[in-house]
C-alpha atoms as a PDB file:
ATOM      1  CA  UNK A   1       3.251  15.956  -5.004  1.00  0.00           C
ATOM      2  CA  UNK A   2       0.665  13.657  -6.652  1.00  0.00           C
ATOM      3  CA  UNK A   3       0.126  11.141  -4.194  1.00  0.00           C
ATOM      4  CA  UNK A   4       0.155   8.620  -7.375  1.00  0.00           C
ATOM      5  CA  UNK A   5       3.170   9.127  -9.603  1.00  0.00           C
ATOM      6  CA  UNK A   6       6.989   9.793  -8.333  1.00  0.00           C
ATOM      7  CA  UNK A   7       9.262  10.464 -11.414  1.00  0.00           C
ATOM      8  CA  UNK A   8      11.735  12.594 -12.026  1.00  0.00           C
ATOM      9  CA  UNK A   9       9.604  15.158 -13.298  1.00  0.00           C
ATOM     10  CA  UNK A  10       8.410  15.112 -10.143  1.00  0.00           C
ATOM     11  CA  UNK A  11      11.298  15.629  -8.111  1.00  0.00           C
ATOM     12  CA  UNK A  12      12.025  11.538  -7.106  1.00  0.00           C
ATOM     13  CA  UNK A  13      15.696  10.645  -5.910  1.00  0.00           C
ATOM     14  CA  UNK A  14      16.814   7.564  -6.415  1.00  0.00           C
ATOM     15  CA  UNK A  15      20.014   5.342  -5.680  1.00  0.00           C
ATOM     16  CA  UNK A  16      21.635   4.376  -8.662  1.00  0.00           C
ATOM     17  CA  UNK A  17      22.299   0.603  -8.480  1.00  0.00           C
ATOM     18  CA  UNK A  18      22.665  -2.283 -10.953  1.00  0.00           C
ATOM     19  CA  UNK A  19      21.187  -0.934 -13.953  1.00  0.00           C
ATOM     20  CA  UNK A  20      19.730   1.927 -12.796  1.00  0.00           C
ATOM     21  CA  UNK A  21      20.832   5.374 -13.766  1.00  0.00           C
ATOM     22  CA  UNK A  22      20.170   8.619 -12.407  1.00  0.00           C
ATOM     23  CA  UNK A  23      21.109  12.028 -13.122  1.00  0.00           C
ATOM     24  CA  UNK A  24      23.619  13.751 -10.288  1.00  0.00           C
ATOM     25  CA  UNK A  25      20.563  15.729  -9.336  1.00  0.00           C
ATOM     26  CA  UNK A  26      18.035  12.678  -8.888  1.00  0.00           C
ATOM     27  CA  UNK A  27      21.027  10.534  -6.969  1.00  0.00           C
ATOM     28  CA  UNK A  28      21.228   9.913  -3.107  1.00  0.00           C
ATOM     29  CA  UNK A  29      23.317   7.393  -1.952  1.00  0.00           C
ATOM     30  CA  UNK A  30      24.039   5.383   0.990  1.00  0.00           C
ATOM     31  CA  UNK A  31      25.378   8.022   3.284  1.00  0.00           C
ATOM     32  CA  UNK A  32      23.006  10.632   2.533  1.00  0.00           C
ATOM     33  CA  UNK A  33      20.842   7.949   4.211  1.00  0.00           C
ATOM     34  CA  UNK A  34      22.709   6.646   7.191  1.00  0.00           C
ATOM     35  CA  UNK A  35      21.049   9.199   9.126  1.00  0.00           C
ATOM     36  CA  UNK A  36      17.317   8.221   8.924  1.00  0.00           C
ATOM     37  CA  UNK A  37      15.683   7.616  11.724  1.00  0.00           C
ATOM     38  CA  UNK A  38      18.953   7.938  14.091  1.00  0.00           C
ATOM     39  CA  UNK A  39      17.273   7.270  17.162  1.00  0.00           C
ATOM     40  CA  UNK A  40      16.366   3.525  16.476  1.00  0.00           C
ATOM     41  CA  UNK A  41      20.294   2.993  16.513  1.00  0.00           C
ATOM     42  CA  UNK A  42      19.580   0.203  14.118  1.00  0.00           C
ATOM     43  CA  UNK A  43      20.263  -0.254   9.822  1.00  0.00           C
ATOM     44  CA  UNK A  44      18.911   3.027   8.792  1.00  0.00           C
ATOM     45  CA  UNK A  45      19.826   2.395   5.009  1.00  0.00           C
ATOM     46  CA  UNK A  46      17.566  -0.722   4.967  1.00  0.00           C
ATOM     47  CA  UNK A  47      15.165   0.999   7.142  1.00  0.00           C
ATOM     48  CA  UNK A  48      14.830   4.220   4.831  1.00  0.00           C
ATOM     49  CA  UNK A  49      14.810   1.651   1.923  1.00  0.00           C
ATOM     50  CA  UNK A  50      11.968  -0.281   3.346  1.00  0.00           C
ATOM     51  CA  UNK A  51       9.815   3.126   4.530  1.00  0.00           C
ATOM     52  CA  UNK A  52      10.081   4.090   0.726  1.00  0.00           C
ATOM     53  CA  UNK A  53       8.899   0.407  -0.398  1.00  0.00           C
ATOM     54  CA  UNK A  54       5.794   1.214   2.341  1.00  0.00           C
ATOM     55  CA  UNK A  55       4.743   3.920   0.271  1.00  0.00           C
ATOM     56  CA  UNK A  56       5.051   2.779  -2.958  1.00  0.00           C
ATOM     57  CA  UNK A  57       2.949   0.317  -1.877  1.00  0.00           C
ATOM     58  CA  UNK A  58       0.700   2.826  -0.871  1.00  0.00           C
ATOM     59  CA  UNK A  59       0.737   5.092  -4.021  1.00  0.00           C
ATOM     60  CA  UNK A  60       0.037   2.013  -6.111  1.00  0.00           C
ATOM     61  CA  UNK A  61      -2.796   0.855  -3.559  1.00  0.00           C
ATOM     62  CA  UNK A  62      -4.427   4.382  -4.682  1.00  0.00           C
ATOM     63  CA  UNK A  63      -4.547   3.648  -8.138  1.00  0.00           C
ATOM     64  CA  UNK A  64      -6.055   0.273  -7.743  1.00  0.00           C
ATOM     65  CA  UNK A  65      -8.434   2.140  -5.907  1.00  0.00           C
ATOM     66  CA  UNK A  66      -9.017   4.296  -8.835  1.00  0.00           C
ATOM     67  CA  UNK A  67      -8.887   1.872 -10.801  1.00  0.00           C
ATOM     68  CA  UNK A  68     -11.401  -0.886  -9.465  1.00  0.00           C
ATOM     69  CA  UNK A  69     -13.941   2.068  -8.858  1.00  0.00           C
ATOM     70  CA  UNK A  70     -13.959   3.081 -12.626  1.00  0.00           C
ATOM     71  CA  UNK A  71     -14.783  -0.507 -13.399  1.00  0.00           C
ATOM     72  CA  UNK A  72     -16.848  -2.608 -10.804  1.00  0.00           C
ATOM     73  CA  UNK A  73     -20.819  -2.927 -11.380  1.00  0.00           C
ATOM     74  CA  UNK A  74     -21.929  -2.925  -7.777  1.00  0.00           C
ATOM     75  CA  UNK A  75     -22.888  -0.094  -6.457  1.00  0.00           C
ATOM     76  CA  UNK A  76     -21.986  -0.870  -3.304  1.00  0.00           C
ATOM     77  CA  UNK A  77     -18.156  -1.981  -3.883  1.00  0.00           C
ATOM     78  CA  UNK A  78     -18.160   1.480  -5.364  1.00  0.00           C
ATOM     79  CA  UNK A  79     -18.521   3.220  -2.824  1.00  0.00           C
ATOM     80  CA  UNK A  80     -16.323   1.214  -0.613  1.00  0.00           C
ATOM     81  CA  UNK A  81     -13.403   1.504  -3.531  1.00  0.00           C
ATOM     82  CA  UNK A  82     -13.991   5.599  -3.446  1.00  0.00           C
ATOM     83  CA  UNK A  83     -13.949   5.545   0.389  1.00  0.00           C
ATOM     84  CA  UNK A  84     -10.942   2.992   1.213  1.00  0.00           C
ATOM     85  CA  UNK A  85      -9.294   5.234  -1.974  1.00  0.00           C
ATOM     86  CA  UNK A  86      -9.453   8.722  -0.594  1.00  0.00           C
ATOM     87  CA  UNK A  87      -8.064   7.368   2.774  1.00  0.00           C
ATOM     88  CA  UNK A  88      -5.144   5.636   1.275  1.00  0.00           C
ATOM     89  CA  UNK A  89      -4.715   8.748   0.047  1.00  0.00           C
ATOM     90  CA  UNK A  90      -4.153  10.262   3.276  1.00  0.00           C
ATOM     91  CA  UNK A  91      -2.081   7.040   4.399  1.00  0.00           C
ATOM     92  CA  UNK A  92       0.508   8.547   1.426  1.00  0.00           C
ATOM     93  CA  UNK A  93       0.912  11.875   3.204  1.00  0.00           C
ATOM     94  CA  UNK A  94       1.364  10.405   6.208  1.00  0.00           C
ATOM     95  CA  UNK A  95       3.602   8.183   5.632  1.00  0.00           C
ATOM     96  CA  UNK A  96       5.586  10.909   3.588  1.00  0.00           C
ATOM     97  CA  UNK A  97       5.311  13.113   6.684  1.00  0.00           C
ATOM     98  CA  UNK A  98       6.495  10.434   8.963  1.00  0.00           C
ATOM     99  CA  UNK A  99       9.750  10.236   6.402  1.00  0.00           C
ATOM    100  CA  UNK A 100      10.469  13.759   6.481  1.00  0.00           C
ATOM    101  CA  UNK A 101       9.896  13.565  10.623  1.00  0.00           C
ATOM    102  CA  UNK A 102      12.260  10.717  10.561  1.00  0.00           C
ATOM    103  CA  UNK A 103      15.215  12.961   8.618  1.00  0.00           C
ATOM    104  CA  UNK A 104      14.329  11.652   5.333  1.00  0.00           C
ATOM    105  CA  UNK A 105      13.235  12.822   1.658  1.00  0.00           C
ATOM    106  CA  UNK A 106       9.828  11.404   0.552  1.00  0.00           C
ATOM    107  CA  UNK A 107      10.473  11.679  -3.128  1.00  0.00           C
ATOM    108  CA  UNK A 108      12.888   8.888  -2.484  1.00  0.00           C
ATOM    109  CA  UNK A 109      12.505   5.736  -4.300  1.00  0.00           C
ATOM    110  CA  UNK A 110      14.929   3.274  -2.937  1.00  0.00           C
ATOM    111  CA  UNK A 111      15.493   0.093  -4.995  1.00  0.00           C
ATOM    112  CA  UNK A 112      13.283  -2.046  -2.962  1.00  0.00           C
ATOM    113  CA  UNK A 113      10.498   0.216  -3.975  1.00  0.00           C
ATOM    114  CA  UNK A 114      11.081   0.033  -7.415  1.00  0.00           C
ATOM    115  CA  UNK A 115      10.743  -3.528  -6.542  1.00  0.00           C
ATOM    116  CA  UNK A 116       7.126  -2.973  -4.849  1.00  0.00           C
ATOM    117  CA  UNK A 117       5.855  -0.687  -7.746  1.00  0.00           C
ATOM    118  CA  UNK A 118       7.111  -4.182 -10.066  1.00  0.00           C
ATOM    119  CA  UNK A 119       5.290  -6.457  -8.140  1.00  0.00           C
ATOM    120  CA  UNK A 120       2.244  -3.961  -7.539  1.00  0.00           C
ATOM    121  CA  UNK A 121       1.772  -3.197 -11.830  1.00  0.00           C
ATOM    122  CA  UNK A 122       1.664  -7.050 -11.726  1.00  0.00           C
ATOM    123  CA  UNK A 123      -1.238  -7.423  -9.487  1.00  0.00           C
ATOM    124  CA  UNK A 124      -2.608  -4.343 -11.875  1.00  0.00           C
ATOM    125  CA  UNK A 125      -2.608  -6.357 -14.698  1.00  0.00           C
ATOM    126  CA  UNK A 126      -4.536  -8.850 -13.336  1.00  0.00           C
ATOM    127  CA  UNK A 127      -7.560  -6.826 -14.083  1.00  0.00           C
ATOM    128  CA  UNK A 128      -6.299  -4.504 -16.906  1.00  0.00           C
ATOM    129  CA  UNK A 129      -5.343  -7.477 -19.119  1.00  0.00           C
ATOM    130  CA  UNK A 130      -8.391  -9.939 -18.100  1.00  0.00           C
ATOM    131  CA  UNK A 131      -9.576 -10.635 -21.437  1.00  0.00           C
ATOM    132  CA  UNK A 132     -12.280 -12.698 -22.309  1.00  0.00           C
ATOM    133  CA  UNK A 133     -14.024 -13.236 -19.381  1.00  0.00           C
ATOM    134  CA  UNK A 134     -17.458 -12.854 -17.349  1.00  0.00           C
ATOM    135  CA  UNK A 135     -18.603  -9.979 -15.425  1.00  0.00           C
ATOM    136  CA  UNK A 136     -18.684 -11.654 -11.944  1.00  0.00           C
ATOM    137  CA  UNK A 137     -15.084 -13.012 -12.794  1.00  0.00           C
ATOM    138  CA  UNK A 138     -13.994  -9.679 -13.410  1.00  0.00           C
ATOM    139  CA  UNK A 139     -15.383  -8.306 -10.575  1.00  0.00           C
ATOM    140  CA  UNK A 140     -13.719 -11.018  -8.195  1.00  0.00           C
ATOM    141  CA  UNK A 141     -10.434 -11.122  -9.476  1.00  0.00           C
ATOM    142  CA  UNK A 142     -10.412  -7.307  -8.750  1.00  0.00           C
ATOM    143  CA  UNK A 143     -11.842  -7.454  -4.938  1.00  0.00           C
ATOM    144  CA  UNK A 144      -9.093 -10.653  -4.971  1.00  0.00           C
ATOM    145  CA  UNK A 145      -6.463  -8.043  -6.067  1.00  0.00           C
ATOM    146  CA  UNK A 146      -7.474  -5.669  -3.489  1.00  0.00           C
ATOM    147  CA  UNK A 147      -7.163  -7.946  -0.850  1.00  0.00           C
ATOM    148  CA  UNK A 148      -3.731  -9.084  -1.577  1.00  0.00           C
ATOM    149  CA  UNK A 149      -2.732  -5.372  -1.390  1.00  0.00           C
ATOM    150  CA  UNK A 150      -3.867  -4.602   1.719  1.00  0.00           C
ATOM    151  CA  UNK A 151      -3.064  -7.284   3.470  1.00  0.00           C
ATOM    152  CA  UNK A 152       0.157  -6.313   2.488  1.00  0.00           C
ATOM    153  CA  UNK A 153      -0.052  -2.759   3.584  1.00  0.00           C
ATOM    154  CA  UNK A 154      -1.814  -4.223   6.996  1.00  0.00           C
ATOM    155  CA  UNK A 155       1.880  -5.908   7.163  1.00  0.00           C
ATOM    156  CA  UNK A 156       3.426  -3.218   6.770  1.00  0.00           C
ATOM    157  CA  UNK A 157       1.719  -0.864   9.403  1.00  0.00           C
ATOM    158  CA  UNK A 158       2.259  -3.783  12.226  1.00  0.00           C
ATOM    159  CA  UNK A 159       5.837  -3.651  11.214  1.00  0.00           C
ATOM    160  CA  UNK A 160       5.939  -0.288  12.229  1.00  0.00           C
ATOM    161  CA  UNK A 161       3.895  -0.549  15.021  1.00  0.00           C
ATOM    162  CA  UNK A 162       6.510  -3.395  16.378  1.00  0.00           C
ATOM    163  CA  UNK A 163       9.227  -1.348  15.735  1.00  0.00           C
ATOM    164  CA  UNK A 164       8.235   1.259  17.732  1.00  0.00           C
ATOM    165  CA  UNK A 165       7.169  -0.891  21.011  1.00  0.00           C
ATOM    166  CA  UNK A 166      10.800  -1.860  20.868  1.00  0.00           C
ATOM    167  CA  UNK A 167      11.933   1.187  21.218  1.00  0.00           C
ATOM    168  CA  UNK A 168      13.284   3.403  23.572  1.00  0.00           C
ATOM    169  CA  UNK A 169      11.214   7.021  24.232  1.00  0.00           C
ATOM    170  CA  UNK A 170      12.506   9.597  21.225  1.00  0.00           C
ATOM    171  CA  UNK A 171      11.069  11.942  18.710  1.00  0.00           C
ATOM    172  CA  UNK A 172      11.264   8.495  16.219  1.00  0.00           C
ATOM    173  CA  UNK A 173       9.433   6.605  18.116  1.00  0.00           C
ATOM    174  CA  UNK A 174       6.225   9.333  18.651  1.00  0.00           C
ATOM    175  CA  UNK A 175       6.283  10.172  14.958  1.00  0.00           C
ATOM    176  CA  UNK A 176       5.800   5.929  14.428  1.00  0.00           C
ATOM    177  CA  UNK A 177       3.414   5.587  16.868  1.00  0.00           C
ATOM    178  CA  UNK A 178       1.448   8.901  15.802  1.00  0.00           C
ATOM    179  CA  UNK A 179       1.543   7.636  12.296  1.00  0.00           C
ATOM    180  CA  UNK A 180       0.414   4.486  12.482  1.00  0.00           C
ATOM    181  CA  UNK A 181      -2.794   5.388  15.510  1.00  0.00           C
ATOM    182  CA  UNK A 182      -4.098   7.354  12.375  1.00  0.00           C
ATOM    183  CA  UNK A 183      -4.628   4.526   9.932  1.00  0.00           C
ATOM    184  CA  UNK A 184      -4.181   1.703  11.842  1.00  0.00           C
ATOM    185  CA  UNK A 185      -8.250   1.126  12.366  1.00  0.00           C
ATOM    186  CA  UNK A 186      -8.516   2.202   8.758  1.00  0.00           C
ATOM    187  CA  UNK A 187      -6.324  -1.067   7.556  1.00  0.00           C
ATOM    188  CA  UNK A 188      -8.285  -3.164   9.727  1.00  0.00           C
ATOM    189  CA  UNK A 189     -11.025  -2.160   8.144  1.00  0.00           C
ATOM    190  CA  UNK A 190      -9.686  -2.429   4.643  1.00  0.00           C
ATOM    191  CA  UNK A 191      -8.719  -5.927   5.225  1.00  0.00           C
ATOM    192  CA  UNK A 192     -11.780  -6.872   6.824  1.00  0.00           C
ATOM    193  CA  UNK A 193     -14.357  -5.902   4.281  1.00  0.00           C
ATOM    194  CA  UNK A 194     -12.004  -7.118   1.526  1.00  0.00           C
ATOM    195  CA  UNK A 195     -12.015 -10.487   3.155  1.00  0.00           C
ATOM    196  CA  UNK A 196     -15.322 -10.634   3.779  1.00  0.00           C
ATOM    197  CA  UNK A 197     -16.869  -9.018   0.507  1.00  0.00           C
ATOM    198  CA  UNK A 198     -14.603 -11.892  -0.921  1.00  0.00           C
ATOM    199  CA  UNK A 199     -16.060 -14.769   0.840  1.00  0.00           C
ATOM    200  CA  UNK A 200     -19.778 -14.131   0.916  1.00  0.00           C
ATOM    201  CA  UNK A 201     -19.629 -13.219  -2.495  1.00  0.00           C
ATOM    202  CA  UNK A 202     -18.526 -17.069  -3.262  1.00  0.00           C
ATOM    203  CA  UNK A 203     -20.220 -18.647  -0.721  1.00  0.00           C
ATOM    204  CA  UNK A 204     -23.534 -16.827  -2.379  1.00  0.00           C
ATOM    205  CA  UNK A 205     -22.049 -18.477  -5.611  1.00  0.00           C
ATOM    206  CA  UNK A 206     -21.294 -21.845  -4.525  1.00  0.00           C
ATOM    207  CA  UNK A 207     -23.911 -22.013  -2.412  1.00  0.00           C
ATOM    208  CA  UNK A 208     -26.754 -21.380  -4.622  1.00  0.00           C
ATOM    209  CA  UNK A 209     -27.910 -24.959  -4.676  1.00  0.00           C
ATOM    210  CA  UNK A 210     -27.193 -25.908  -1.171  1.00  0.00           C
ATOM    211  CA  UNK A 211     -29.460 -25.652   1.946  1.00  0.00           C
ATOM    212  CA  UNK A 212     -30.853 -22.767   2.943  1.00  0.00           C
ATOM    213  CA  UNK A 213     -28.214 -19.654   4.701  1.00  0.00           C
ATOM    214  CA  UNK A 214     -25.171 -21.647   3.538  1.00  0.00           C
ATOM    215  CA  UNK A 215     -24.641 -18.802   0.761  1.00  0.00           C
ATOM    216  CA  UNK A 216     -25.842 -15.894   1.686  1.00  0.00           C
ATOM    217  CA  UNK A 217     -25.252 -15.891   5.360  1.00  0.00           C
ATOM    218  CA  UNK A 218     -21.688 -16.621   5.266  1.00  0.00           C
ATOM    219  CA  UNK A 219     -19.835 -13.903   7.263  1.00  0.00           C
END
C-alpha cells in the first residue's frame, strides 16, 4: 500500500454517507464496524472512524514531509524534513497494523477522515499556493505548517495512550500501548524541534537590532 495515497485503485473502503458514493465493492458500513476494537466495550463505530482520521492525518503528514524537503533552502531543515518524513512513514504502518490488530481494515477511510485529508490539503496549500512572496516567508509559513500538523498528530497519539490506561488488560489494550511506545518519543521530538526551529528562527529576526543573545539565543 503506498503509505501516501488510499483510493480506490488502491483497494480503500469507504462508508457511503451524504454525498458520497461508493461502489458495492468499496462499501463497509456500520455493522461491518461494530466489532473494532471489542474489548474497549465502548463506541467502536466512532472509534474505528476516528483510528482512520489518525492515519489520514498521518499519510498527509508524509507528504508535507515530502513536500517541505523538495522546497526549503536550509540545509539543515532538510535533513530534519527527510528524517521526521521517513519515520512518519513508519507511524503509517503502524498505525495500519494496530487497525488490523484491533479487527479492522486499514484501507478504510471513514468520513471523518475524508474530513482530515480536507482540512490537511488546506494546510498544503498554504505553501503550494504562496505566491508572491520572500524566501524566509516561504520557508516559515512551511515550518508553521509543520507544526500545526504535528501537534495534531502529538494529540492524537496521547489520545490513544489515554485510552489505553483506562482500560482493562486485553489483546486491545497491548496492541495500543505497543503502538504508541514506538513513536511516542518520535512525536515529542517532532513537536519539539518544530516549535523550537519556529521560535529562534523569529526571535533571530526580530531580534536583530536588540541587545545582544535576545535573537539568537532564544531556545
Amino acid at each position: 500500500m503506498n503509505p501516501m495515497i488510499v483510493t480506490k485503485e488502491t483497494g480503500a473502503k469507504t462508508m457511503p454517507l451524504g454525498m458520497t458514493f461508493a461502489d458495492p465493492s468499496c462499501q463497509m458500513t456500520g455493522g461491518d464496524l461494530m466489532t473494532f476494537a471489542d474489548e474497549v466495550r465502548g463506541n467502536s463505530l466512532f472509534l474505528a472512524n476516528l483510528v482512520s482520521a489518525f492515519s489520514a492525518h498521518e499519510r498527509c503528514g508524509l507528504h508535507l514531509y515530502r513536500t517541505a524537503a523538495g522546497m526549503t533552502r536550509f540545509e539543515e531543515w532538510r535533513a530534519k524534513y527527510e528524517e521526521f518524513g521517513a519515520q512518519t512513514a513508519e507511524h503509517v504502518r503502524i498505525l495500519a497494523e494496530l487497525t488490523t490488530r484491533l479487527g479492522g481494515d486499514p484501507m478504510y477511510v471513514s468520513p471523518q477522515a475524508r474530513m482530515t485529508e480536507f482540512s490537511d490539503a488546506k494546510l498544503m496549500e498554504s505553501i503550494l499556493f504562496a505566491g508572491s512572496v520572500d524566501t524566509l516567508t516561504l520557508e516559515l509559513t512551511t515550518l508553521e505548517a509543520v507544526f500545526l500538523a504535528e501537534q495534531k498528530c502529538h494529540a492524537n497519539w496521547e489520545l490513544l495512550k489515554t485510552l489505553a490506561s483506562q482500560m482493562t488488560d486485553s489483546p486491545a489494550r497491548q496492541a495500543i500501548e505497543q503502538a504508541v511506545s514506538e513513536v511516542e518519543d518520535q512525536e515529542d521530538e517532532h513537536v519539539r524541534w518544530a516549535q523550537q526551529t519556529l521560535k529562534r528562527t523569529l526571535m533571530a529576526q526580530i531580534g536583530a537590532g536588540l541587545a545582544p543573545g535576545i535573537g539568537g539565543d532564544a531556545a
